[in-house]
Protein backbone atom coordinates (compact mmCIF):
# COMPACT_ATOMS: atom_id res chain seq x y z
CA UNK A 1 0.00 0.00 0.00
CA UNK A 2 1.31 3.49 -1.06
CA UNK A 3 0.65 6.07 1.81
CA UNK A 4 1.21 9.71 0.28
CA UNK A 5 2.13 12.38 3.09
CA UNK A 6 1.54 16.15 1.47
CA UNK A 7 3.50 19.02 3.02
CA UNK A 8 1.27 21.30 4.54
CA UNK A 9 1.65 24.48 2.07
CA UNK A 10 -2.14 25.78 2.82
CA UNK A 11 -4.60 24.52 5.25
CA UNK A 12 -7.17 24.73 3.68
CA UNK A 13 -6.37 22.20 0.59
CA UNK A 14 -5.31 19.20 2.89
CA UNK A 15 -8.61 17.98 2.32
CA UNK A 16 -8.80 18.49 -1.06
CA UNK A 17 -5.34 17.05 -1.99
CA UNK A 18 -6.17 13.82 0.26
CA UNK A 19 -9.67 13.18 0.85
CA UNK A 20 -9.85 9.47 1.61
CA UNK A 21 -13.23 7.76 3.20
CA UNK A 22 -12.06 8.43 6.77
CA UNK A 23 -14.76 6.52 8.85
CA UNK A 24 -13.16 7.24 12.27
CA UNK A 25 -12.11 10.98 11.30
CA UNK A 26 -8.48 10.58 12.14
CA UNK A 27 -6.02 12.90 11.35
CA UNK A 28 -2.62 11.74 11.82
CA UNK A 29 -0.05 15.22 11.45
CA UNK A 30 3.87 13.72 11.58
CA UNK A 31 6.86 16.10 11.47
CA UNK A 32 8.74 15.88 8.11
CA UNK A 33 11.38 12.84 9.47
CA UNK A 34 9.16 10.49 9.77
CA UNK A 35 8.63 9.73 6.04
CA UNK A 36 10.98 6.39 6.44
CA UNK A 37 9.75 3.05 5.93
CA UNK A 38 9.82 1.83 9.66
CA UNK A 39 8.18 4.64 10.94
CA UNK A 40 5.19 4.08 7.87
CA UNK A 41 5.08 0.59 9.07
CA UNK A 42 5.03 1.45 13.05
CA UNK A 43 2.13 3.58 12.05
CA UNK A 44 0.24 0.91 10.37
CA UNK A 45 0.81 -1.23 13.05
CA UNK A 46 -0.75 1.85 15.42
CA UNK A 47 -3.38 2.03 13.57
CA UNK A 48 -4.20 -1.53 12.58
CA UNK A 49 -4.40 -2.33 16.35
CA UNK A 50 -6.35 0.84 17.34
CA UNK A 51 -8.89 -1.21 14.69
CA UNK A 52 -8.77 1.80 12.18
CA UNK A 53 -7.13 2.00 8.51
CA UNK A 54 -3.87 3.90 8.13
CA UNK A 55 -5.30 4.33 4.58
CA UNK A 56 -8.59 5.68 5.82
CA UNK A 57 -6.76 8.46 7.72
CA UNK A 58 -5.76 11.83 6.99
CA UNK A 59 -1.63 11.56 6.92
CA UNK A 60 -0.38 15.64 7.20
CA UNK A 61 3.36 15.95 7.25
CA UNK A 62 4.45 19.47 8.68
CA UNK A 63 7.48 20.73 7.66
CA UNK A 64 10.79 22.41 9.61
CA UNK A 65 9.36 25.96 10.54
CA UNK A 66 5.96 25.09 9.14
CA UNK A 67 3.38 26.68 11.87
CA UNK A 68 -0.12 25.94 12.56
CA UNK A 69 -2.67 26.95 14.51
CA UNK A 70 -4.35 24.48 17.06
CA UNK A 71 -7.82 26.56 16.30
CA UNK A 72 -7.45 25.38 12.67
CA UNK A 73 -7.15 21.55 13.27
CA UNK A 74 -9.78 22.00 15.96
CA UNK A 75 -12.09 24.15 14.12
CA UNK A 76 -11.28 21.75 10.67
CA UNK A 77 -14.80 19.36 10.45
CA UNK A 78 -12.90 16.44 8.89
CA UNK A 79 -11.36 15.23 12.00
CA UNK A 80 -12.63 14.12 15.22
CA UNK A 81 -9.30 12.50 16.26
CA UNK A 82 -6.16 14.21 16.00
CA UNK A 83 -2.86 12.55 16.83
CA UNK A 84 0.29 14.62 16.22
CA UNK A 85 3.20 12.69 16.44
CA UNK A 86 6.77 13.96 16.84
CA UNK A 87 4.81 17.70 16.67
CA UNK A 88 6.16 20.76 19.13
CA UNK A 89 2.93 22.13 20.71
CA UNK A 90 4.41 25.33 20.12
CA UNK A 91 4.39 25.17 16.75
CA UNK A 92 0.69 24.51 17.01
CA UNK A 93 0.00 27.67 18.89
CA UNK A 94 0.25 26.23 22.48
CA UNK A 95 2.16 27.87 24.77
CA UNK A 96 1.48 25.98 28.09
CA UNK A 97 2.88 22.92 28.78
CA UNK A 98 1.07 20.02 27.45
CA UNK A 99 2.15 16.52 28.42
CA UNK A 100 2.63 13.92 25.97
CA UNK A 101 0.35 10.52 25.54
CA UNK A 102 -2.67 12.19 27.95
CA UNK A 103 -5.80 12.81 25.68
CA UNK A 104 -7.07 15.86 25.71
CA UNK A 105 -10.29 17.41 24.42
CA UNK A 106 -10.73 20.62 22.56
CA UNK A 107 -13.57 21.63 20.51
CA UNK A 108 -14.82 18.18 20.78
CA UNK A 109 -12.07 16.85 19.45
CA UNK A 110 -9.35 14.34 20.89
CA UNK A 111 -6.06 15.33 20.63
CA UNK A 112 -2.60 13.30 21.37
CA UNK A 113 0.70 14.74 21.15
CA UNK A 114 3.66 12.05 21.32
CA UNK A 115 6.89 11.81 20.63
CA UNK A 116 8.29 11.42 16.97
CA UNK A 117 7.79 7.85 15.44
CA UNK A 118 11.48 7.36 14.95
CA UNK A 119 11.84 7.67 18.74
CA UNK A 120 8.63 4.97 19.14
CA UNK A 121 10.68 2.76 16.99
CA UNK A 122 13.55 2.71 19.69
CA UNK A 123 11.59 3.28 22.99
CA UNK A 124 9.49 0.38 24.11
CA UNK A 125 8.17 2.64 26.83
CA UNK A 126 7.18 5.80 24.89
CA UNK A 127 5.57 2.98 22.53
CA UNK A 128 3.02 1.95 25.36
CA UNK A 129 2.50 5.43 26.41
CA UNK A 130 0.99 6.02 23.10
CA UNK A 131 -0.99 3.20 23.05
CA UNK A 132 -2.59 3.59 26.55
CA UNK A 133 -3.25 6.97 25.50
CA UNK A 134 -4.82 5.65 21.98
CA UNK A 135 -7.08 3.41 23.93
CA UNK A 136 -8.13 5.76 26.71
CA UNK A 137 -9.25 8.27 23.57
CA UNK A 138 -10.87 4.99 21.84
CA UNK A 139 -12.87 3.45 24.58
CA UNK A 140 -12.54 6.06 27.72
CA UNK A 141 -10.33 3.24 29.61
């Protein structure tokens, strides 16, 4: 399976440059290092346990410097789950700590913030952090 990441040039044409049947309304946003094979696979794996389809997901890949704005992703109707992986929070707009693998809601969204999936690859710990955090968002546990 090909999985296409898109830089994230203009907000408001994510949707339109990848609009896949996304069931569960997950948006997955990845810095731009995790574009290597393992980490693709790790994320499959994420997702295929989490019951959901990598290939059903939105896949964003932020860039460097790229900024967003946490009001954007929150306020964007496409996604009800938002998982940004390996993303500074301050590059989102938040400037209060926010602690990694705790699910938080905003805008009636859930949002995850974990560290980078080259780092999950290594770190058997961080890699259970995520996933408690993935089922606590899933089934309230």
């Amino acid at each position: 399976m090909d999985i296409l990441l898109y830089q994230q040039d203009n907000f408001g044409n994510v949707a339109e440059v990848q609009d896949p049947d996304n069931p569960n309304g997950l948006c997955i946003v990845l810095g731009e290092t995790e574009k290597t094979k393992e980490s693709l696979d790790l994320l499959e794996k994420i997702c295929t346990a989490a019951n959901m389809s990598l290939a059903e997901a939105y896949v964003v890949s932020i860039s460097g410097d790229a900024r967003s704005s946490m009001i954007e992703w929150v306020n964007w109707g496409k996604c009800q789950q938002i998982w940004f992986l390996g993303i500074d929070p301050k590059h989102m707009g938040i400037h209060f700590s926010v602690e990694k693998y705790s699910p938080k809601q905003a805008g009636g969204k859930s949002i995850i913030f974990s560290d980078p999936l080259s780092e999950l690859l290594e770190n058997t710990e961080a890699k259970k952090k995520l996933w408690a955090a993935i089922k606590t968002e899933l089934h309230g546990e």
